[in-house]
PDB file of N, CA and C in Angstrom:
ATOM      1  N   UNK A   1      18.320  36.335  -0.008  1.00  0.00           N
ATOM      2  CA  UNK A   1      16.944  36.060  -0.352  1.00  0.00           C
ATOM      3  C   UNK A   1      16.822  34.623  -0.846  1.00  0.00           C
ATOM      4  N   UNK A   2      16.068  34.203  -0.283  1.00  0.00           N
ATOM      5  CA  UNK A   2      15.532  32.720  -0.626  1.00  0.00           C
ATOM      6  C   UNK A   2      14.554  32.262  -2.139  1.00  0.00           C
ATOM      7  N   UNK A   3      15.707  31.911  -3.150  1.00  0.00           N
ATOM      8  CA  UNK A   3      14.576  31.589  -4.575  1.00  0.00           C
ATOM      9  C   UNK A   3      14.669  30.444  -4.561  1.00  0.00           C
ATOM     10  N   UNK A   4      12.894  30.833  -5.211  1.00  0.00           N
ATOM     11  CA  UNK A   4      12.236  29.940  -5.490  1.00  0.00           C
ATOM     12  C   UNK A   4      11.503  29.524  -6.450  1.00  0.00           C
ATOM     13  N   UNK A   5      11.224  28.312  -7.190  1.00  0.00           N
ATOM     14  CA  UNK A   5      10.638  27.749  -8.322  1.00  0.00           C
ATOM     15  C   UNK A   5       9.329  28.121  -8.238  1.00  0.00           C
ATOM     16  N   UNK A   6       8.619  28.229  -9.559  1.00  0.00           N
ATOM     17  CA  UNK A   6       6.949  28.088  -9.675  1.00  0.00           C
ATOM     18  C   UNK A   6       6.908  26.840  -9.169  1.00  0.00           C
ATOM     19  N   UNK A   7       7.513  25.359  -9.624  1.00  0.00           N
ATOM     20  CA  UNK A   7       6.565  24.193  -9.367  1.00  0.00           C
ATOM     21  C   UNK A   7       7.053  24.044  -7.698  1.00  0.00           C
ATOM     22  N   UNK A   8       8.212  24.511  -7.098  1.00  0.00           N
ATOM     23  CA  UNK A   8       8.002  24.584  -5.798  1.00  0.00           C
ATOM     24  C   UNK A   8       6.737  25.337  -4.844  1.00  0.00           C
ATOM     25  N   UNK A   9       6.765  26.412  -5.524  1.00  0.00           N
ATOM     26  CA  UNK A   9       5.627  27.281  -4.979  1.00  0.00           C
ATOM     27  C   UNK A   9       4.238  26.491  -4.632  1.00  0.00           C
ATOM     28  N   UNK A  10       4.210  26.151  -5.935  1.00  0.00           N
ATOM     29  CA  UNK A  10       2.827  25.402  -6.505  1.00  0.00           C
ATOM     30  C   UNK A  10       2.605  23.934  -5.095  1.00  0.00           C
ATOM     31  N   UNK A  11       3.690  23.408  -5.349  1.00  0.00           N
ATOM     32  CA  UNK A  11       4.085  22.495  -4.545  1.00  0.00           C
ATOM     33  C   UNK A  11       3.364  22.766  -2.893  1.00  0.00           C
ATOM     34  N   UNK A  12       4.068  23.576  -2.412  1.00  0.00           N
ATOM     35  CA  UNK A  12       4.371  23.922  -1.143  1.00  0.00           C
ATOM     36  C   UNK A  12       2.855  24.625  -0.725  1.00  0.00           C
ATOM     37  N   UNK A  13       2.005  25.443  -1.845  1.00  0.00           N
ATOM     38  CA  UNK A  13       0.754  25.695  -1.270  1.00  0.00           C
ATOM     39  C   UNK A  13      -0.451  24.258  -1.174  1.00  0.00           C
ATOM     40  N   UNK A  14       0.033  23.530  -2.264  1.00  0.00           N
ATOM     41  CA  UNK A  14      -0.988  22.358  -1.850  1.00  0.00           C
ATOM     42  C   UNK A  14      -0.679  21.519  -0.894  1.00  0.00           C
ATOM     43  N   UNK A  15       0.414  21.558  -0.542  1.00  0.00           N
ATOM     44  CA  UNK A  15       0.786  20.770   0.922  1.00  0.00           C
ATOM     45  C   UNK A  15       0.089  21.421   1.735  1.00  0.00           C
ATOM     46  N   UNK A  16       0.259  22.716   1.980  1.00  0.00           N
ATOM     47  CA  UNK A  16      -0.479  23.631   2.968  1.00  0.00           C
ATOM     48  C   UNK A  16      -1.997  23.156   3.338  1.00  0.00           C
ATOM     49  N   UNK A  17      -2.464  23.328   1.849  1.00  0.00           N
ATOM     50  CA  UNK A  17      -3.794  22.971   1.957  1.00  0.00           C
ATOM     51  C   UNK A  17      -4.370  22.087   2.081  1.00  0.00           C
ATOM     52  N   UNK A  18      -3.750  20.541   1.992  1.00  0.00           N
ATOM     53  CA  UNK A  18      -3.602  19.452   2.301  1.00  0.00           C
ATOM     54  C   UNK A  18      -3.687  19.540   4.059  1.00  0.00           C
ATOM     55  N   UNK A  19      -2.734  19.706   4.441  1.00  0.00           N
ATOM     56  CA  UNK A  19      -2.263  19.979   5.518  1.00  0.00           C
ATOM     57  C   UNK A  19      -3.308  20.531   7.024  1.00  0.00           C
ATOM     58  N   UNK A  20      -4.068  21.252   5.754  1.00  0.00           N
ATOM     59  CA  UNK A  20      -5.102  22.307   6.587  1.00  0.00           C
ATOM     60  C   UNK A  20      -6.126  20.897   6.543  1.00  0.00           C
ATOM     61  N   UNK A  21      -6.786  20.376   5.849  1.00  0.00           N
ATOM     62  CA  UNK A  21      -7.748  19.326   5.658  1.00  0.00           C
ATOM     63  C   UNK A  21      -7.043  17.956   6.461  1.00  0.00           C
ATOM     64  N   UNK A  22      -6.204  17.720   6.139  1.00  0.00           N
ATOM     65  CA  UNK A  22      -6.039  16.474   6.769  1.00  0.00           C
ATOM     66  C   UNK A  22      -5.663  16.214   8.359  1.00  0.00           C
ATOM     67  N   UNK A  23      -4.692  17.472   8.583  1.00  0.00           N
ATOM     68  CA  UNK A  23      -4.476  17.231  10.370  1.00  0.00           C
ATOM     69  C   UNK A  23      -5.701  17.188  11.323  1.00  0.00           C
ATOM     70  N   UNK A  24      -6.426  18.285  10.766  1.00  0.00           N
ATOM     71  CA  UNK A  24      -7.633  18.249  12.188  1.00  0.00           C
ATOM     72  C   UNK A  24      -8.452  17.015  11.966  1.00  0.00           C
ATOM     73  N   UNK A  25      -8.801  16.343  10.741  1.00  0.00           N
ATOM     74  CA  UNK A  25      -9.092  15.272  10.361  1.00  0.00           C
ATOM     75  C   UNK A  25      -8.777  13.972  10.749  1.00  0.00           C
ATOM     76  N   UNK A  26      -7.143  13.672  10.702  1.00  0.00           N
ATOM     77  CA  UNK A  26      -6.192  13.012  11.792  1.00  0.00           C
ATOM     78  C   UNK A  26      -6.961  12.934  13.471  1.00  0.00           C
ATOM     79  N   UNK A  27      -6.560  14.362  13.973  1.00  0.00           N
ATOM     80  CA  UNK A  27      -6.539  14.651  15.165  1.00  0.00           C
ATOM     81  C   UNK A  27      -7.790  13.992  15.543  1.00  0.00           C
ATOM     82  N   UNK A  28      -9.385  13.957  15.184  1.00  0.00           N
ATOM     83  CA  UNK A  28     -10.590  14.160  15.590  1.00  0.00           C
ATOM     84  C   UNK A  28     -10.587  12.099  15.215  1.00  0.00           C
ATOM     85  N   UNK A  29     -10.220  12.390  14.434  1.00  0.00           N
ATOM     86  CA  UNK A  29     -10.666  10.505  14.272  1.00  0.00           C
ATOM     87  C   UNK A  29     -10.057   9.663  15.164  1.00  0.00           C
ATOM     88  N   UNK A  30      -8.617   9.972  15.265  1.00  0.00           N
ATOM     89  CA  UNK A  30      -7.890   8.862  16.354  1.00  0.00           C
ATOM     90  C   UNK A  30      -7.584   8.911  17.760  1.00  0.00           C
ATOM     91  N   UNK A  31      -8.003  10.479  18.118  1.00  0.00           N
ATOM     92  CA  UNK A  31      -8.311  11.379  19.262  1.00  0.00           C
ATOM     93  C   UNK A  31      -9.093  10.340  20.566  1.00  0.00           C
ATOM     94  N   UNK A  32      -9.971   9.960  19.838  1.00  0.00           N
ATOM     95  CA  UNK A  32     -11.225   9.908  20.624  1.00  0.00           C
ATOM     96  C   UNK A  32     -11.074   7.853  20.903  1.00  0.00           C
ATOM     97  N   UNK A  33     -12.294   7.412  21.439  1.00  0.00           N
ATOM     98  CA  UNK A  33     -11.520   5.743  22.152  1.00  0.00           C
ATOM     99  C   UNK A  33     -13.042   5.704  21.814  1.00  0.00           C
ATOM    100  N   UNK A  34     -13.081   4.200  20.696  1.00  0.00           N
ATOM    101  CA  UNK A  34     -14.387   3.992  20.420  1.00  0.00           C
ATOM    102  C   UNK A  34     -14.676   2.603  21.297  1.00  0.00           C
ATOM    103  N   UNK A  35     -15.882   2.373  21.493  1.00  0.00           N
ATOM    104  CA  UNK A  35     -16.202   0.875  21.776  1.00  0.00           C
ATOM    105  C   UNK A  35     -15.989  -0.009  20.809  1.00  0.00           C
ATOM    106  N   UNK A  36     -15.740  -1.246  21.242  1.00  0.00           N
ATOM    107  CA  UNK A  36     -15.195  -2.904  20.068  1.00  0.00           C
ATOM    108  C   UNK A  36     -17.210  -2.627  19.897  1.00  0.00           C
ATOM    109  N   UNK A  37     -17.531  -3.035  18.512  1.00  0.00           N
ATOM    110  CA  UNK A  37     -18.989  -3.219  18.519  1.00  0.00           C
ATOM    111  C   UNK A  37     -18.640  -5.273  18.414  1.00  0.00           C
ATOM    112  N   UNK A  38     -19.636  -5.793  19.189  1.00  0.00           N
ATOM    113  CA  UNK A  38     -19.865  -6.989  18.641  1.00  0.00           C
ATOM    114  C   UNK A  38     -20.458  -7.227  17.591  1.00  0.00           C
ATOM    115  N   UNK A  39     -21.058  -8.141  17.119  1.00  0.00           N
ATOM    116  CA  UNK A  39     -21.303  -8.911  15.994  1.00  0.00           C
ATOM    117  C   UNK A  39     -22.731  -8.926  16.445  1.00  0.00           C
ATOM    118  N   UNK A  40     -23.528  -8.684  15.807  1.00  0.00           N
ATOM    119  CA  UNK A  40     -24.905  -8.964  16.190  1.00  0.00           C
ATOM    120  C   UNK A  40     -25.549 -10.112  16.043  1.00  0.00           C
ATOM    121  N   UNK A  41     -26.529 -10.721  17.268  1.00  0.00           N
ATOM    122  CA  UNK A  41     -26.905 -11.776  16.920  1.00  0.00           C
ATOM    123  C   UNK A  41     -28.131 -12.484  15.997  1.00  0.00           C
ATOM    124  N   UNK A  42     -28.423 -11.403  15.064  1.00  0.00           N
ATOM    125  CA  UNK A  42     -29.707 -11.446  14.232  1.00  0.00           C
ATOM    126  C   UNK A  42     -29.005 -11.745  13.244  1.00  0.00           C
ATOM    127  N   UNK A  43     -27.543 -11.525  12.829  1.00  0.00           N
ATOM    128  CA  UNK A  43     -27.022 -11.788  11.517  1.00  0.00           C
ATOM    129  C   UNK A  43     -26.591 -13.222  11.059  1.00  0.00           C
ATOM    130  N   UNK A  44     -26.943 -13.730   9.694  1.00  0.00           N
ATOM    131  CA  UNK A  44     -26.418 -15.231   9.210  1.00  0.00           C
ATOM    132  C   UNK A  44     -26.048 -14.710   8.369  1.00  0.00           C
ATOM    133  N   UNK A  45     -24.822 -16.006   7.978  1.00  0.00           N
ATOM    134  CA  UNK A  45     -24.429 -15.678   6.665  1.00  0.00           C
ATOM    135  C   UNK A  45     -24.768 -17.830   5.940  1.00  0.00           C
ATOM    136  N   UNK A  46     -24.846 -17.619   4.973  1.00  0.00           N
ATOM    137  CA  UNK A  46     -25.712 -18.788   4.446  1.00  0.00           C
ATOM    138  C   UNK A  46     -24.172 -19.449   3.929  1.00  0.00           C
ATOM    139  N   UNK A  47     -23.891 -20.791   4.498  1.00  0.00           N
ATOM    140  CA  UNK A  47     -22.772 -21.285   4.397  1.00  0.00           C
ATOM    141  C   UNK A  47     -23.010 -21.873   2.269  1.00  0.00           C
ATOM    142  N   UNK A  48     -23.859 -21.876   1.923  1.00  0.00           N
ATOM    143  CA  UNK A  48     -23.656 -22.263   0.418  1.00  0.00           C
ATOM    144  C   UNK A  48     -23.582 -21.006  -0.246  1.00  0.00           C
ATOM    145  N   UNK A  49     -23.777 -19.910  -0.174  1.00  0.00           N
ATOM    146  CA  UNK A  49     -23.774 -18.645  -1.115  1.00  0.00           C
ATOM    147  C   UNK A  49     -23.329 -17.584  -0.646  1.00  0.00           C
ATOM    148  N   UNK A  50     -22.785 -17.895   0.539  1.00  0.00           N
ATOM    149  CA  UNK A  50     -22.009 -16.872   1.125  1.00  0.00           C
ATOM    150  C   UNK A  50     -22.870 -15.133   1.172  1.00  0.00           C
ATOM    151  N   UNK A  51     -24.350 -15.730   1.283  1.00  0.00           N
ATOM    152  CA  UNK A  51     -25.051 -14.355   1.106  1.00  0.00           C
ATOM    153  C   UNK A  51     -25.221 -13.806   2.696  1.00  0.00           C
ATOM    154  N   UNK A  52     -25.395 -12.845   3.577  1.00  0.00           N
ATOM    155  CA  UNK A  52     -25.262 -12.402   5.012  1.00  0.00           C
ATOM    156  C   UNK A  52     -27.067 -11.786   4.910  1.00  0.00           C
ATOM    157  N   UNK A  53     -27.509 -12.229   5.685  1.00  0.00           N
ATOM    158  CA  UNK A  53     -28.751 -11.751   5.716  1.00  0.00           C
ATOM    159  C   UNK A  53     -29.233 -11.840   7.590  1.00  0.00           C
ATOM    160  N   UNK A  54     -30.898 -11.143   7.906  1.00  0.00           N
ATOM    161  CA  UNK A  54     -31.069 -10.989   8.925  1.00  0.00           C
ATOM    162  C   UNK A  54     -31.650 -12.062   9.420  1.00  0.00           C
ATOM    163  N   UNK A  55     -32.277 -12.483  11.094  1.00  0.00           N
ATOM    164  CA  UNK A  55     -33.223 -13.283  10.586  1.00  0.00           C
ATOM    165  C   UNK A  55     -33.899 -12.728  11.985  1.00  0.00           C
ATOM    166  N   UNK A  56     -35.028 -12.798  11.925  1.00  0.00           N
ATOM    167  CA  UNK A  56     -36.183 -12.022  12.837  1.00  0.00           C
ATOM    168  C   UNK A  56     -36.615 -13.119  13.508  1.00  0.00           C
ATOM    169  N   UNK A  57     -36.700 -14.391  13.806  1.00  0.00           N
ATOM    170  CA  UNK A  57     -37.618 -15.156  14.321  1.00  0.00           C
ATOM    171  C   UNK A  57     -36.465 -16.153  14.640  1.00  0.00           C
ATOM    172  N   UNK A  58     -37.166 -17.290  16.137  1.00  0.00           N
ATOM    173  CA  UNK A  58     -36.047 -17.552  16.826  1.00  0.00           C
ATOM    174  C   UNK A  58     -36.470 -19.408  16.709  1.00  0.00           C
ATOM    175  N   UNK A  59     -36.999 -19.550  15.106  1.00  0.00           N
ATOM    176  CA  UNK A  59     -36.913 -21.045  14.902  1.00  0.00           C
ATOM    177  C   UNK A  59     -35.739 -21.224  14.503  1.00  0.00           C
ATOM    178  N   UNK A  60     -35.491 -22.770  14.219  1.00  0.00           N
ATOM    179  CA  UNK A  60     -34.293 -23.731  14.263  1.00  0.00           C
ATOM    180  C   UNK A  60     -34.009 -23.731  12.810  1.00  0.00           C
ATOM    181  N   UNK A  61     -34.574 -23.404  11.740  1.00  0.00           N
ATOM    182  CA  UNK A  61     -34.637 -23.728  10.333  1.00  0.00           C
ATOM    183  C   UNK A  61     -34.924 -21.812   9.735  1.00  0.00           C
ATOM    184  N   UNK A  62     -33.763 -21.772   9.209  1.00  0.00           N
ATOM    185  CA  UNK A  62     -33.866 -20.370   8.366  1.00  0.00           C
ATOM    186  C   UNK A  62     -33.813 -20.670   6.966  1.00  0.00           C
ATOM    187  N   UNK A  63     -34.481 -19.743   6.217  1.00  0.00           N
ATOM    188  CA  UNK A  63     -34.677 -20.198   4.444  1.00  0.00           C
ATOM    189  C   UNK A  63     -33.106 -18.537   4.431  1.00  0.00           C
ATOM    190  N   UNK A  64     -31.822 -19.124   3.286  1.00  0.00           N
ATOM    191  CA  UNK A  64     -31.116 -17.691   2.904  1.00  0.00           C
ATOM    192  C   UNK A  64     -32.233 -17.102   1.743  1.00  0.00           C
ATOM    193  N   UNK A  65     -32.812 -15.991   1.780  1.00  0.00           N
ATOM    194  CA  UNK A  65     -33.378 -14.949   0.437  1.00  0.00           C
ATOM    195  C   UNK A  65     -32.629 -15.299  -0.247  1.00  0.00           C
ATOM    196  N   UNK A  66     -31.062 -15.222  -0.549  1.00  0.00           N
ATOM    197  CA  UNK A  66     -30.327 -15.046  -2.073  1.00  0.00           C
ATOM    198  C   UNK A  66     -30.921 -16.144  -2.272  1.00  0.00           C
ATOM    199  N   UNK A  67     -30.812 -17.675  -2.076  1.00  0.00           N
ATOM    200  CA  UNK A  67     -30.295 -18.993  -2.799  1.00  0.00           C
ATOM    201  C   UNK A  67     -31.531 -19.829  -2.131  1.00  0.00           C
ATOM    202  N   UNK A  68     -32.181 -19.386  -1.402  1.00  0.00           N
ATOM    203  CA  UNK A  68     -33.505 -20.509  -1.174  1.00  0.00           C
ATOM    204  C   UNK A  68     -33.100 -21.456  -0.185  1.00  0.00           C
ATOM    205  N   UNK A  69     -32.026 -21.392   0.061  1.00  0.00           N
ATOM    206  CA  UNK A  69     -31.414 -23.025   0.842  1.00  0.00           C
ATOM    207  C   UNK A  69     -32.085 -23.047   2.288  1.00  0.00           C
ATOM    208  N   UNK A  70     -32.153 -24.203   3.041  1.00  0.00           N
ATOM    209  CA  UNK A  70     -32.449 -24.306   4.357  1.00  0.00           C
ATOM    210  C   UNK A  70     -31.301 -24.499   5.258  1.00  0.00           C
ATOM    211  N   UNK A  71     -31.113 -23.213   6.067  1.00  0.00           N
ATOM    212  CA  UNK A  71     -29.800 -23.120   6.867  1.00  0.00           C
ATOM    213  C   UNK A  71     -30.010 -23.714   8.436  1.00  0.00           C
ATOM    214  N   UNK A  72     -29.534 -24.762   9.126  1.00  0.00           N
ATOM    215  CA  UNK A  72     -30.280 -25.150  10.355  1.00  0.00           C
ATOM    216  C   UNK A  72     -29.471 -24.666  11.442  1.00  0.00           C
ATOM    217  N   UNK A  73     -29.875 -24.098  12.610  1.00  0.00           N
ATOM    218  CA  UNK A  73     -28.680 -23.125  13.611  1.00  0.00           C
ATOM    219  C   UNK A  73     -28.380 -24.254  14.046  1.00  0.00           C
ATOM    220  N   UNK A  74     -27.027 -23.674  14.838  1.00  0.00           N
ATOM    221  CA  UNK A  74     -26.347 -25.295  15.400  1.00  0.00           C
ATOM    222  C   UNK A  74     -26.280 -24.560  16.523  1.00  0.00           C
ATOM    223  N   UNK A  75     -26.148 -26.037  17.204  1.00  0.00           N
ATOM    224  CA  UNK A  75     -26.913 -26.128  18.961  1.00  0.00           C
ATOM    225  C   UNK A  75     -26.386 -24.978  19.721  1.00  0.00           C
ATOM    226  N   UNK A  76     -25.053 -24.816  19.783  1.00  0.00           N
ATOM    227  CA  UNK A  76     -24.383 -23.869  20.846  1.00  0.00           C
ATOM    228  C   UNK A  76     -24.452 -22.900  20.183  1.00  0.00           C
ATOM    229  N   UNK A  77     -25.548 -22.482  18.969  1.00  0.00           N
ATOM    230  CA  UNK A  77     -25.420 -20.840  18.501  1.00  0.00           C
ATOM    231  C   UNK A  77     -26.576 -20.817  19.529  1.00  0.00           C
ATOM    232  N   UNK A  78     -27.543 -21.586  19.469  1.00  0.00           N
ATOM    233  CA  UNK A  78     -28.564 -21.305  19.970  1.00  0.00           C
ATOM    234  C   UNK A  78     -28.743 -20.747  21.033  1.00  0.00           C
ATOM    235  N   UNK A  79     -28.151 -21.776  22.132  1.00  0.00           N
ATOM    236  CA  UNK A  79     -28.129 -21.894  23.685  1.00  0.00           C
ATOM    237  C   UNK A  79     -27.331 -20.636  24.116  1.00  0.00           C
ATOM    238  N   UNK A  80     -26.188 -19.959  23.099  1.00  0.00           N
ATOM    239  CA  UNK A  80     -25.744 -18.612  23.510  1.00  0.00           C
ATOM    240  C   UNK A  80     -26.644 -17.687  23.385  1.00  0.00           C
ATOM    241  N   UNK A  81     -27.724 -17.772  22.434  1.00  0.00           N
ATOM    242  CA  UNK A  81     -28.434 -16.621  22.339  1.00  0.00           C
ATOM    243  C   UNK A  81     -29.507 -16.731  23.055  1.00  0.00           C
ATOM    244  N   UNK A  82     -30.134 -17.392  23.681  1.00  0.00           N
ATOM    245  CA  UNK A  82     -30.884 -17.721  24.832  1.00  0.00           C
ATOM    246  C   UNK A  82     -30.519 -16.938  25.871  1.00  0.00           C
ATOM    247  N   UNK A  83     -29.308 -17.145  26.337  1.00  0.00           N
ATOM    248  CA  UNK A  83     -28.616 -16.867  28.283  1.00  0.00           C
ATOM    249  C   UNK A  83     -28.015 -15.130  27.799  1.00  0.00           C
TER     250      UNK A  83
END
């Protein structure tokens, strides 16, 4: 006969139950083949405050909300988001 400890016991059912939660968990997340998402092109991030904000409108001069500053797009952001 095979003895055994309480803190083994104890042990060996929370692995179980661990076990039960985490494999199918495993399985379902890395299972599957996601798309790369790109980077969207509405997003800035404000080179003085490092704040990331949206910007809705397709002038040359953005104000960042956090810090007030005037952020100006540079040429080849532009011309990519054009074509």
């Amino acid at each position: 006969m095979i003895v055994m400890d309480f803190s083994w016991a104890v042990a060996l059912y929370m692995m179980g139950g661990l076990g039960v939660v985490f494999l199918p968990w495993l399985f379902y997340n890395y299972t599957e083949t996601r798309p790369v998402r790109e980077a969207p092109e509405d997003i800035r991030q404000c080179p003085f405050c490092t704040g990331v904000f949206f910007v809705y409108s397709d002038k040359d001069i953005h104000t960042c909300p956090a810090c007030g500053s005037y952020i100006q797009s540079q040429k080849g952001e532009m011309d990519a988001q054009k074509t």
